[in-house]
Protein backbone atom coordinates (compact mmCIF):
# COMPACT_ATOMS: atom_id res chain seq x y z
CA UNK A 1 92.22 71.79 16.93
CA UNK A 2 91.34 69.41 14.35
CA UNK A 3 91.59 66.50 17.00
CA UNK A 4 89.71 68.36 19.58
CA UNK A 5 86.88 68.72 16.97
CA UNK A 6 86.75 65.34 15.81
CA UNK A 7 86.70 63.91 19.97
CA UNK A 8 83.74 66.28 20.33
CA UNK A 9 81.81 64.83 17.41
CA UNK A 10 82.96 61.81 18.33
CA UNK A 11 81.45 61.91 21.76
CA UNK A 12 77.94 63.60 20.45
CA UNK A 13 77.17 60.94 17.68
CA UNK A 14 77.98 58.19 20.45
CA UNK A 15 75.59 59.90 23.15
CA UNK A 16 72.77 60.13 19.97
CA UNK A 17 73.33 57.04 18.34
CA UNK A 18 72.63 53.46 19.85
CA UNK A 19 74.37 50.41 19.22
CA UNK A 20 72.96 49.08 15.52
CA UNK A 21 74.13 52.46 14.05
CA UNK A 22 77.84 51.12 12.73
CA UNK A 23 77.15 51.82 9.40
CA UNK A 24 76.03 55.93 9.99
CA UNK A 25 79.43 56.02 11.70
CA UNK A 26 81.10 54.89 8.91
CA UNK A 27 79.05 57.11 6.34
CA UNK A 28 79.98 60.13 8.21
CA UNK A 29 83.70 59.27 8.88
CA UNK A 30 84.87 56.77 6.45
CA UNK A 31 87.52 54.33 7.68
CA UNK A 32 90.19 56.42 8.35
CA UNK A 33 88.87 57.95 11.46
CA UNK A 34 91.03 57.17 13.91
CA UNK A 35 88.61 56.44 16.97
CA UNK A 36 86.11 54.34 14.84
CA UNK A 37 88.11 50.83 15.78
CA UNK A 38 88.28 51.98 19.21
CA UNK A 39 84.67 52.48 19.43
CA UNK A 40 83.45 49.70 17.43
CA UNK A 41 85.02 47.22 19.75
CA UNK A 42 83.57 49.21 22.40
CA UNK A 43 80.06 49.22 21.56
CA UNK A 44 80.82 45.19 20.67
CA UNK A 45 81.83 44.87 24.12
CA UNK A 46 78.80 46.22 25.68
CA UNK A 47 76.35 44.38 22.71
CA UNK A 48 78.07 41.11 24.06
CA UNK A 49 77.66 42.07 27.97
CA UNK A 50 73.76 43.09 27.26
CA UNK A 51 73.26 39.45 25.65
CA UNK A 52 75.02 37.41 28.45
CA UNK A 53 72.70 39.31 30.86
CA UNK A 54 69.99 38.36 28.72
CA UNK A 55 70.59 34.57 28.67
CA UNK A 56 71.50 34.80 32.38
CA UNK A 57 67.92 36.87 33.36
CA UNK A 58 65.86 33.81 30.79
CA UNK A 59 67.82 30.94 32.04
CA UNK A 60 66.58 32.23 35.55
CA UNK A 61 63.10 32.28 34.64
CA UNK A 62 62.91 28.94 32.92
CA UNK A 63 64.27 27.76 36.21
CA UNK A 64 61.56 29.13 38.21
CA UNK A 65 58.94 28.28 35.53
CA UNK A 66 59.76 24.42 35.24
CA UNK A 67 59.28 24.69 38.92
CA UNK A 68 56.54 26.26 39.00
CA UNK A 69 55.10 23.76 36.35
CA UNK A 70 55.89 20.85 37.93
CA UNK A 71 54.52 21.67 41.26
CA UNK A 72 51.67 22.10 38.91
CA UNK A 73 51.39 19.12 37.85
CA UNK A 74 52.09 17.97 40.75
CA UNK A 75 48.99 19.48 42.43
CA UNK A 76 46.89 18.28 39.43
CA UNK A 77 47.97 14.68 39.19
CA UNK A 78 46.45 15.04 43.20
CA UNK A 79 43.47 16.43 42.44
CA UNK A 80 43.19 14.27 39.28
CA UNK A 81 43.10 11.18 41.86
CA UNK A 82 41.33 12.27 44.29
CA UNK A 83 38.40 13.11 41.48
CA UNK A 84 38.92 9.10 40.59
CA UNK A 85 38.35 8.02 44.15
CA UNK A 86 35.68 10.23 44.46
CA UNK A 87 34.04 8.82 41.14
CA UNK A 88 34.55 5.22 42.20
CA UNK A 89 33.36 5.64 45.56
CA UNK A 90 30.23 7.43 44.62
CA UNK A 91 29.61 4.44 42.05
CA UNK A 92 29.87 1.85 44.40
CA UNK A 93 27.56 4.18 47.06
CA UNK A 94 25.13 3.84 43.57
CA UNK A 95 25.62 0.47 42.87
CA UNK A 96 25.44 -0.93 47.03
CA UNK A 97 22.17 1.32 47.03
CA UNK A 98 20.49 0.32 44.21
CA UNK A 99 21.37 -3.32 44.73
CA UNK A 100 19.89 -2.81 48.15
CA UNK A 101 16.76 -1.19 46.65
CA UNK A 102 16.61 -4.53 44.37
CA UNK A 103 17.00 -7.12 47.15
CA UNK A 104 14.26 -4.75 49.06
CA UNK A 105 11.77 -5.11 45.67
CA UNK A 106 12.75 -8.90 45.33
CA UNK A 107 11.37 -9.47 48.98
CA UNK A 108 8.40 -7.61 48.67
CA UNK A 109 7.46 -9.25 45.37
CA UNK A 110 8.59 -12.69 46.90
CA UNK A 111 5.94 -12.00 50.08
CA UNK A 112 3.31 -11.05 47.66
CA UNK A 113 3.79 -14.37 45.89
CA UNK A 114 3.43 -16.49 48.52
CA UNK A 115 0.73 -15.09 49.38
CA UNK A 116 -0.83 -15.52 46.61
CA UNK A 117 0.23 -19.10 46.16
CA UNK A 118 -1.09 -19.97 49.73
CA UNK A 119 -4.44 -18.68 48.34
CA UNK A 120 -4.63 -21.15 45.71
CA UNK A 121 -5.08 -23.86 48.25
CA UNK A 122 -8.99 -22.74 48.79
CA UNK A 123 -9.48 -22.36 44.89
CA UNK A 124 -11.96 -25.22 43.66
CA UNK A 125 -11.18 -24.53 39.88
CA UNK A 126 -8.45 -26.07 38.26
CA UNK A 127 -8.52 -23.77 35.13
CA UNK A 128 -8.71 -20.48 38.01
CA UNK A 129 -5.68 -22.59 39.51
CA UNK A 130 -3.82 -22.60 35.97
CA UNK A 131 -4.82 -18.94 34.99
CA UNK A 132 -3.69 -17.60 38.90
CA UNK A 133 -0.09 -18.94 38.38
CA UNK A 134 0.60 -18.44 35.27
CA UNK A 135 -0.02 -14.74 36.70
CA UNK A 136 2.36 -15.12 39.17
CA UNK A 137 4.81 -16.79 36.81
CA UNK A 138 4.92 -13.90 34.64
CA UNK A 139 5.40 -12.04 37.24
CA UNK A 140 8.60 -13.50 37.71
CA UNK A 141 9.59 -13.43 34.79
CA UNK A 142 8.55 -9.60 33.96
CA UNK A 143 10.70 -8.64 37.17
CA UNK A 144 13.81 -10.75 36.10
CA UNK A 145 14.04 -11.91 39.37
CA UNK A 146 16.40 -15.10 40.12
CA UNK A 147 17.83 -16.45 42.97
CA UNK A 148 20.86 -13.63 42.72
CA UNK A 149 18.80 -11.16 43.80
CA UNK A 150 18.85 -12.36 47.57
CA UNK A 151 21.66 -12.29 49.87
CA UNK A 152 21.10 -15.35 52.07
CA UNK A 153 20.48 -19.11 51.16
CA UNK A 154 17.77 -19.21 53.47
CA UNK A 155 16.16 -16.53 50.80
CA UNK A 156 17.57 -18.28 47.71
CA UNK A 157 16.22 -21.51 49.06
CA UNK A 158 12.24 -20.17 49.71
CA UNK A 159 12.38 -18.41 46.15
CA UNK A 160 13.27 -21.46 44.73
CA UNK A 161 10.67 -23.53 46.28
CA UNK A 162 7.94 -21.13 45.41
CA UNK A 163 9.10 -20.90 41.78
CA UNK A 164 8.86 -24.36 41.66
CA UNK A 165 5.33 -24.82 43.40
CA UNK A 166 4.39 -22.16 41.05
CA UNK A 167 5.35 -24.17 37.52
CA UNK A 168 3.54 -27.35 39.28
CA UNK A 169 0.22 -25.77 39.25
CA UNK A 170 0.64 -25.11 35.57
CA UNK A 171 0.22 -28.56 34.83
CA UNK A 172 -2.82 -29.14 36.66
CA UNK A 173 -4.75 -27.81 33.10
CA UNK A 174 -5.31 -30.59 30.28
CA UNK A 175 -4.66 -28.84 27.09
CA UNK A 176 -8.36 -28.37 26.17
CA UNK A 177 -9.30 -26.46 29.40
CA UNK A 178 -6.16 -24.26 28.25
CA UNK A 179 -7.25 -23.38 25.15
CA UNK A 180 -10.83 -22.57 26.33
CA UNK A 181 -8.86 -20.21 29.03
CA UNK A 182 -6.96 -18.35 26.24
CA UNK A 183 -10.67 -18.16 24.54
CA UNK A 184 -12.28 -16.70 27.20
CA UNK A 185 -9.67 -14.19 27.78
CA UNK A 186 -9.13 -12.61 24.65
CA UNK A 187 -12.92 -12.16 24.30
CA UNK A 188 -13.01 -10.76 27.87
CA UNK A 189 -10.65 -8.09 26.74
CA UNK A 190 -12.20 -7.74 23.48
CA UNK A 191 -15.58 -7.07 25.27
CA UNK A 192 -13.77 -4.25 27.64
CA UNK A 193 -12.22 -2.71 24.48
CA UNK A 194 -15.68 -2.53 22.60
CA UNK A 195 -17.44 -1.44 25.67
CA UNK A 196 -15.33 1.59 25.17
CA UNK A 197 -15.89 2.15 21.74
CA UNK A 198 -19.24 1.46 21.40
CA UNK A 199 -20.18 4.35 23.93
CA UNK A 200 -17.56 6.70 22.39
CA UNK A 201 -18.65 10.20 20.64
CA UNK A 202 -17.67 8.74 17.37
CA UNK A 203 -20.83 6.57 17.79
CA UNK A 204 -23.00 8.56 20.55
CA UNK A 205 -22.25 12.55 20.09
CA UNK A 206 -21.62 15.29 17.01
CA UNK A 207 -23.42 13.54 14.56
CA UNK A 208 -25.02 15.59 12.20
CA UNK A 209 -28.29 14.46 9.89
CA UNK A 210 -29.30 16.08 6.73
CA UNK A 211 -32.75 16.13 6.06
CA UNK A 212 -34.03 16.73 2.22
CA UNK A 213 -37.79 16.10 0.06
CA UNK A 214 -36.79 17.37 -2.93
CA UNK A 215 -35.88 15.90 -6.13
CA UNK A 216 -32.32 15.19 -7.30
CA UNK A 217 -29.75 18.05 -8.28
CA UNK A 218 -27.56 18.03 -10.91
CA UNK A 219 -24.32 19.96 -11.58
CA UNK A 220 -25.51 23.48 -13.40
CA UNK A 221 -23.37 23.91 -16.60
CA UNK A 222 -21.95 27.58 -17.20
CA UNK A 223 -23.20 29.98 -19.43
CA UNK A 224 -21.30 31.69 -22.77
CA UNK A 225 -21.47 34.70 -21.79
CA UNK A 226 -19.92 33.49 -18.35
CA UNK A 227 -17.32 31.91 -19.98
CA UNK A 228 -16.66 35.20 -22.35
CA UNK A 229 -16.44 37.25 -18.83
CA UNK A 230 -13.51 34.60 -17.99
CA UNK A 231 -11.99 34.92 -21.32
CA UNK A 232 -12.12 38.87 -21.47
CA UNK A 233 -11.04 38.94 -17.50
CA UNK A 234 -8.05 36.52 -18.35
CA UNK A 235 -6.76 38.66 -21.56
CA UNK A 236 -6.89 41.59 -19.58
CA UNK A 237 -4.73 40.53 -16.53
CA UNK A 238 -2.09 39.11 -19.50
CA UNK A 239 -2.04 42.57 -20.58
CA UNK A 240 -1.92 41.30 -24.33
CA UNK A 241 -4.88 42.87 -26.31
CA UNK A 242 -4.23 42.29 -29.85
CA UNK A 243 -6.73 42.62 -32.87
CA UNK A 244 -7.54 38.71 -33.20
CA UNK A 245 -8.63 38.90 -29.68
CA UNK A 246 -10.47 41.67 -30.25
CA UNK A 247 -12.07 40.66 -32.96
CA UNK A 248 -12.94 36.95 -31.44
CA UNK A 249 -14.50 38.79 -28.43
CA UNK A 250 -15.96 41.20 -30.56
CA UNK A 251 -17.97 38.78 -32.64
CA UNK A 252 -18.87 36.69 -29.44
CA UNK A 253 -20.53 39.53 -27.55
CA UNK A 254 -22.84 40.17 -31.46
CA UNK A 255 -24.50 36.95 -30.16
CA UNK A 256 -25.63 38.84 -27.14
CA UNK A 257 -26.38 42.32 -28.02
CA UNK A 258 -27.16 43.84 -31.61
CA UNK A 259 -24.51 46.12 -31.54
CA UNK A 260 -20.85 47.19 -29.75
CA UNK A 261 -22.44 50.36 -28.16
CA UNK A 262 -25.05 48.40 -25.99
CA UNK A 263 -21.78 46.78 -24.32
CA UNK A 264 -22.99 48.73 -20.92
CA UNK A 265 -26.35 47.43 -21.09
CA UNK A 266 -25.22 43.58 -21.24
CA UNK A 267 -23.59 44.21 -17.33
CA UNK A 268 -27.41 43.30 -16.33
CA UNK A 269 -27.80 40.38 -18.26
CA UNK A 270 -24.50 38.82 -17.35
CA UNK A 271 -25.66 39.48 -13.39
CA UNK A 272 -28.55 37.37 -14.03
CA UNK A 273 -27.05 34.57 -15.55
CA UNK A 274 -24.15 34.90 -12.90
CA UNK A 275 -27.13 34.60 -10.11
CA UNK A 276 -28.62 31.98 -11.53
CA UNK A 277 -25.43 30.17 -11.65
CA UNK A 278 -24.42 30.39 -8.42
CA UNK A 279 -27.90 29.40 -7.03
CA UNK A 280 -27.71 26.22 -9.02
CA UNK A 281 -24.10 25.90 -7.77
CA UNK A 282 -24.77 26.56 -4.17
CA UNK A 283 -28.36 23.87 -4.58
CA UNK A 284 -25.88 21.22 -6.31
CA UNK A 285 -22.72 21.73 -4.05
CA UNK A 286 -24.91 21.14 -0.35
CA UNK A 287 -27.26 18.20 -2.43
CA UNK A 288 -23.69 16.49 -2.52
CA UNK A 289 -23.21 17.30 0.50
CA UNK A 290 -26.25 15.78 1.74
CA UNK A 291 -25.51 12.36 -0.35
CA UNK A 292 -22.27 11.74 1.63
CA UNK A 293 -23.59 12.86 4.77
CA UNK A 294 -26.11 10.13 3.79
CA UNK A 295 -23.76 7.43 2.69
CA UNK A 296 -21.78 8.40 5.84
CA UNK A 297 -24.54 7.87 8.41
CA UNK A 298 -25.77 4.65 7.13
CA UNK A 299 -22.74 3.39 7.40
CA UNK A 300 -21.93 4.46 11.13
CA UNK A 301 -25.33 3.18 11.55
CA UNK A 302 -24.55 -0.15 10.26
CA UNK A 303 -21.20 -0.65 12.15
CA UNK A 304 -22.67 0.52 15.89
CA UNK A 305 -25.43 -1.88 15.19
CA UNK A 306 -22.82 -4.99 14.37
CA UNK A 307 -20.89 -3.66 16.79
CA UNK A 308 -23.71 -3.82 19.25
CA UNK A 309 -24.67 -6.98 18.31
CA UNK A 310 -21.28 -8.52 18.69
CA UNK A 311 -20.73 -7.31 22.02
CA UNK A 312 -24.30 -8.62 23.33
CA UNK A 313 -22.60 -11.92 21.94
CA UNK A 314 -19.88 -11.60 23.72
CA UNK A 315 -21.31 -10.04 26.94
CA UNK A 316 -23.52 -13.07 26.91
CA UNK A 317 -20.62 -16.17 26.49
CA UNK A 318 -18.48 -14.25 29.10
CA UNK A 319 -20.56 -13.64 31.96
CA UNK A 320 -21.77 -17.46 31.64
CA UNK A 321 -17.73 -18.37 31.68
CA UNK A 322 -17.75 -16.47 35.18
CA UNK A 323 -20.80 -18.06 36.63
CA UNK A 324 -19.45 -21.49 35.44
CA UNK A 325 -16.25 -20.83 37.02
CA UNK A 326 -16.55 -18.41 39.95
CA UNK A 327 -13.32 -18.72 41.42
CA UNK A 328 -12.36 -16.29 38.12
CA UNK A 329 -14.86 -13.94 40.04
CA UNK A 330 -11.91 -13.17 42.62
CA UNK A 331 -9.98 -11.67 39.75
CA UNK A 332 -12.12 -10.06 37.07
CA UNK A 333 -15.13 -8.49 37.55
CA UNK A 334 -18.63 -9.40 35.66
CA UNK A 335 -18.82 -6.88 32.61
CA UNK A 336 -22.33 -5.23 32.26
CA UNK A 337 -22.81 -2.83 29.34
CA UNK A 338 -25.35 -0.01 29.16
CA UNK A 339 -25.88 1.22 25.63
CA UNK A 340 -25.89 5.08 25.75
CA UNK A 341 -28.65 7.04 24.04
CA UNK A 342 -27.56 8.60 20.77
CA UNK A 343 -27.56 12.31 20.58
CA UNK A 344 -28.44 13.18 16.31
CA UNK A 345 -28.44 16.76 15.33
CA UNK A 346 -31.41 17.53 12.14
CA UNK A 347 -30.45 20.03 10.02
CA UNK A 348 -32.78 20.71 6.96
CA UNK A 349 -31.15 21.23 3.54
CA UNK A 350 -33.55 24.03 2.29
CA UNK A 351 -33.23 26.03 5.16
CA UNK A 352 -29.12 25.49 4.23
CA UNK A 353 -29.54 25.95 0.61
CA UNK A 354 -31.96 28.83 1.37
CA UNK A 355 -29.84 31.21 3.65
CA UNK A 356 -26.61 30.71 1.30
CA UNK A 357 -29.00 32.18 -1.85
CA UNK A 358 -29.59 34.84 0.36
CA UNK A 359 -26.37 35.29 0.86
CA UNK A 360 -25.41 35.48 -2.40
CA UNK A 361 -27.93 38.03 -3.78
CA UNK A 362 -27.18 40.37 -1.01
CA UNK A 363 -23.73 40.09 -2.71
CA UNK A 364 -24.71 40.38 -6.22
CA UNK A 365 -26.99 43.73 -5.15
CA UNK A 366 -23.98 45.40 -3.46
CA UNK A 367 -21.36 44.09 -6.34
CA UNK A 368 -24.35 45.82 -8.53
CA UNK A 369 -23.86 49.24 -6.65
CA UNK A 370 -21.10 49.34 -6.81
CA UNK A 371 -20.17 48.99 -10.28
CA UNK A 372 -23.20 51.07 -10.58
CA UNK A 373 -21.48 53.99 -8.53
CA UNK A 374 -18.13 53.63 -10.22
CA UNK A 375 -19.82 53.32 -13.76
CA UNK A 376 -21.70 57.14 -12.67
CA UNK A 377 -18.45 58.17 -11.47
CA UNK A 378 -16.37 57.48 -14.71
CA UNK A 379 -19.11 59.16 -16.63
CA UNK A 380 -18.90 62.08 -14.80
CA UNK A 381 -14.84 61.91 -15.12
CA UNK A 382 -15.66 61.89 -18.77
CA UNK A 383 -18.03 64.89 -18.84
CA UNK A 384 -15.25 66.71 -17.15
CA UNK A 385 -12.69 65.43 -19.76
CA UNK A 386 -15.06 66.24 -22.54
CA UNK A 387 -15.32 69.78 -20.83
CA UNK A 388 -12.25 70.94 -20.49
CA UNK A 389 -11.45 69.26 -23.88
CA UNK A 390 -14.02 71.79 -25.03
CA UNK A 391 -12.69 74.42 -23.12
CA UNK A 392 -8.88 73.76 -24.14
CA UNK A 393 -9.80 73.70 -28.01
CA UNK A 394 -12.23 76.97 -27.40
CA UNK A 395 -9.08 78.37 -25.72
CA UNK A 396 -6.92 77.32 -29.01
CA UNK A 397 -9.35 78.84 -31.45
CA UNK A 398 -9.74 81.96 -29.81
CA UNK A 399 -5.86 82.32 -29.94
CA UNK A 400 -5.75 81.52 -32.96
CA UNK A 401 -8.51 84.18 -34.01
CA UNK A 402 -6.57 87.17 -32.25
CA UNK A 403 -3.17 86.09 -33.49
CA UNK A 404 -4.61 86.79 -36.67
CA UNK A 405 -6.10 89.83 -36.61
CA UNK A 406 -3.23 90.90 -34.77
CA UNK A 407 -1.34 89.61 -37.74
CA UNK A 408 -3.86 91.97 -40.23
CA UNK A 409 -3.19 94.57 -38.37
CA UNK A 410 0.36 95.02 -38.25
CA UNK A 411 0.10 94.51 -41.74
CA UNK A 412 -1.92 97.20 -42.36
CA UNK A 413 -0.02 99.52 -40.30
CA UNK A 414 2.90 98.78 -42.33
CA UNK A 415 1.26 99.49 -45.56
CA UNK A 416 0.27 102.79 -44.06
C-alpha cells in the first residue's frame, strides 16, 4: 500500500513540477526515496534532448541568416557600384557640358574681339588706340581665357594672333600721353560720381531751416523750492523718513512760508515756479536746437557749393579732353550736369517755442485739477473720519454713562 502511495505521489509531483524543481523533490522525499535516481536521470535525459534540439533549431537559423546576409551584401556591393558609375558619369555629363559652355563663351568673346580690333584700324587717335585695347586686354584677362579653352589649332592659332595684335597697340602710347589718359579717366569717373551726389536729397530735399530774431537764450537754473520737491519726492519713494530729514525739510520749507500749517498753500507757488521753469527750459532746449540746425546748414551749404564748384572744374577739363580727342566720343558719352533747384523747408522758432508753452500750461492746469480734486476728496475722507471718530467716542461715552447708572442702581437695590 505504502508503494502504491508513494508511485501515485510520485507521478502527481512529476505532472506539477517542471524540470528545475530537483531540489522540492528532494525536500519532500529526502534521499532515500527509491524512485528519485530513477527520475532524476530521467528528467536529465529529457533537459539534455531539449538543449540538442535547441543548438540544432539555432545552428539552422544562423545558416539561413549568413545567407541571407551575404546575398545582402551582395545586392548592396551592386547597388553600391552602380551609384559610383552613376556619380562618375553624371560628372563627366557636368564637366563635357560645362567645358562645352566655356569653349561656346571663349568663341563668342573671341568674335567680339576681333571685331573690335578690326575697328581700331579707322581710329585716328593714338591715345583712343591705347585706351580701346587695353579694354580688350582686360578683357582677356578678366575671362581667364588662354589658348586651352579652344579645341582646334586653327582656334588656338587666331586667339593667339589677336592677343598679340592686341599687346602691339599698347605700345603705340609714349608714356606722357599715358599718364594724361589715366588723368582724364579718373576725373571722368569722379565727375559721374559727383554728378550723383551733388543732385542727391542729402543736398536737394528734407532740409529743414530755422528761422529766429530774438536775442540769445541761456540755460534757466532751477529753483529751491524745485529742488526741495526733488528732495522730499526722493525720501519718500526710499521710504526712510527719519527726524533729521524731517527736520532739514522742515526748516527749508520756513524759507518759503511763515509757518508748517500753510504747507497746502505753497502747492501754488511751487506750480508757478515749475511753469516758469519749464518755459525757460522748453525756450533754451529749441534755441539749441536752432544753433546746430544753424551750424549744420552752413556747413551743407558750404560743401554743395565746393562741391559745385569742383565739378564745373571738372565738367569743364573733361568735355575739352573729348572734343580734343573725339575718337573717345565712340566710347563715353559727353557729361552735362544740370544743377537741381533746392527744396528748403522755413520753420519759425517762436511759433515752435510758442505751441510747446502751450502745451505745457494746458498740462500744468489739468495736473492743477487734479491735485485740486484729490486734495477736496481727501478732505472730505477726513470729515468722514473726523465724523465717525465723533460718533464712535459719543457711542463710548454714552456706554459708559448707562453702565454706570446701571452700576448705581443695582447697588441701590442691594442696599434695599
Amino acid at each position: 500500500m505504502e508503494k502504491k502511495e508513494n508511485n501515485i505521489k510520485v507521478k502527481k509531483i512529476e505532472n506539477e513540477l517542471s524540470v528545475g524543481s530537483m531540489l522540492g523533490l528532494e525536500l519532500i522525499f529526502g534521499d532515500d526515496f527509491p524512485l528519485f535516481e530513477a527520475l532524476q536521470t530521467n528528467l536529465e535525459l529529457k533537459q539534455v534532448n531539449l538543449q540538442q534540439n535547441i543548438l540544432k533549431s539555432n545552428l539552422e537559423n544562423s545558416y539561413i541568416l549568413k545567407s541571407i546576409y551575404g546575398e545582402n551584401i551582395g545586392i548592396n556591393s551592386g547597388i553600391k557600384n552602380i551609384n559610383d558609375e552613376i556619380t562618375i558619369l553624371k560628372n563627366l555629363i557636368e564637366n563635357k557640358e560645362k567645358k562645352e559652355e566655356r569653349e561656346s563663351a571663349a568663341k563668342e568673346i573671341m568674335f567680339n574681339l576681333n571685331q573690335e580690333y578690326k575697328k581700331l584700324k579707322n581710329y585716328k587717335d593714338n591715345m583712343c588706340i591705347y585706351y580701346v585695347s587695353n579694354l580688350l586686354l582686360n578683357v582677356i584677362t578678366e575671362n581667364n581665357l588662354t589658348t586651352k579653352d579652344f579645341n582646334l589649332i586653327e582656334e588656338k592659332e587666331y586667339f593667339s594672333n589677336i592677343v598679340e595684335n592686341i599687346k602691339k597697340n599698347l605700345k603705340i602710347a609714349n608714356s606722357e600721353e599715358k599718364k594724361e589718359i589715366d588723368r582724364f579717366l579718373k576725373a571722368y569717373y569722379l565727375l559721374l560720381k559727383m554728378k550723383k551726389e551733388i543732385n542727391s536729397d542729402k543736398y536737394i530735399r528734407n532740409r529743414v531751416v530755422l528761422e529766429y530774431t530774438g536775442e540769445e537764450i541761456v540755460c534757466p537754473v532751477r529753483n529751491e523750492l524745485l529742488d526741495l520737491e526733488d528732495e522730499i519726492i526722493r525720501i519718500y519713494k526710499s521710504g526712510i523718513f527719519p527726524d533729521e530729514y524731517r527736520d532739514n525739510i522742515r526748516t527749508k520749507l520756513l524759507k518759503h512760508i511763515n509757518k508748517i500749517d500753510e504747507i497746502p498753500l505753497l502747492y501754488d507757488k511751487l506750480i508757478n515756479e515749475k511753469e516758469k521753469y519749464e518755459t525757460l527750459l522748453i525756450k533754451y532746449k529749441n534755441y539749441k536746437q536752432y544753433v546746430e540746425n544753424k551750424d549744420n546748414e552752413l556747413k551743407l551749404t558750404r560743401e554743395y557749393n565746393e562741391k559745385k564748384d569742383i565739378i564745373k572744374e571738372l565738367e569743364k577739363k573733361v568735355n575739352l579732353f573729348l572734343d580734343i580727342h573725339n575718337d573717345f566720343y565712340k566710347h563715353l558719352q559727353k557729361i552735362d550736369i544740370t544743377f537741381k533747384s533746392i527744396e528748403i523747408e522755413k520753420r519759425s522758432l517762436d511759433i515752435i517755442i510758442n505751441n510747446e508753452i502751450s502745451e505745457l500750461k494746458c498740462n500744468i492746469i489739468s495736473k492743477k485739477e487734479n491735485a485740486i480734486k484729490k486734495m477736496k476728496n481727501a478732505e472730505k475722507e477726513r470729515e468722514i473720519e473726523e465724523l465717525q471718530e465723533k460718533r464712535r467716542n459719543n457711542f463710548t461715552c454714552f456706554s459708559l454713562i448707562f453702565l454706570f447708572l446701571i452700576i448705581i442702581i443695582l447697588i441701590f437695590i442691594k442696599k434695599i
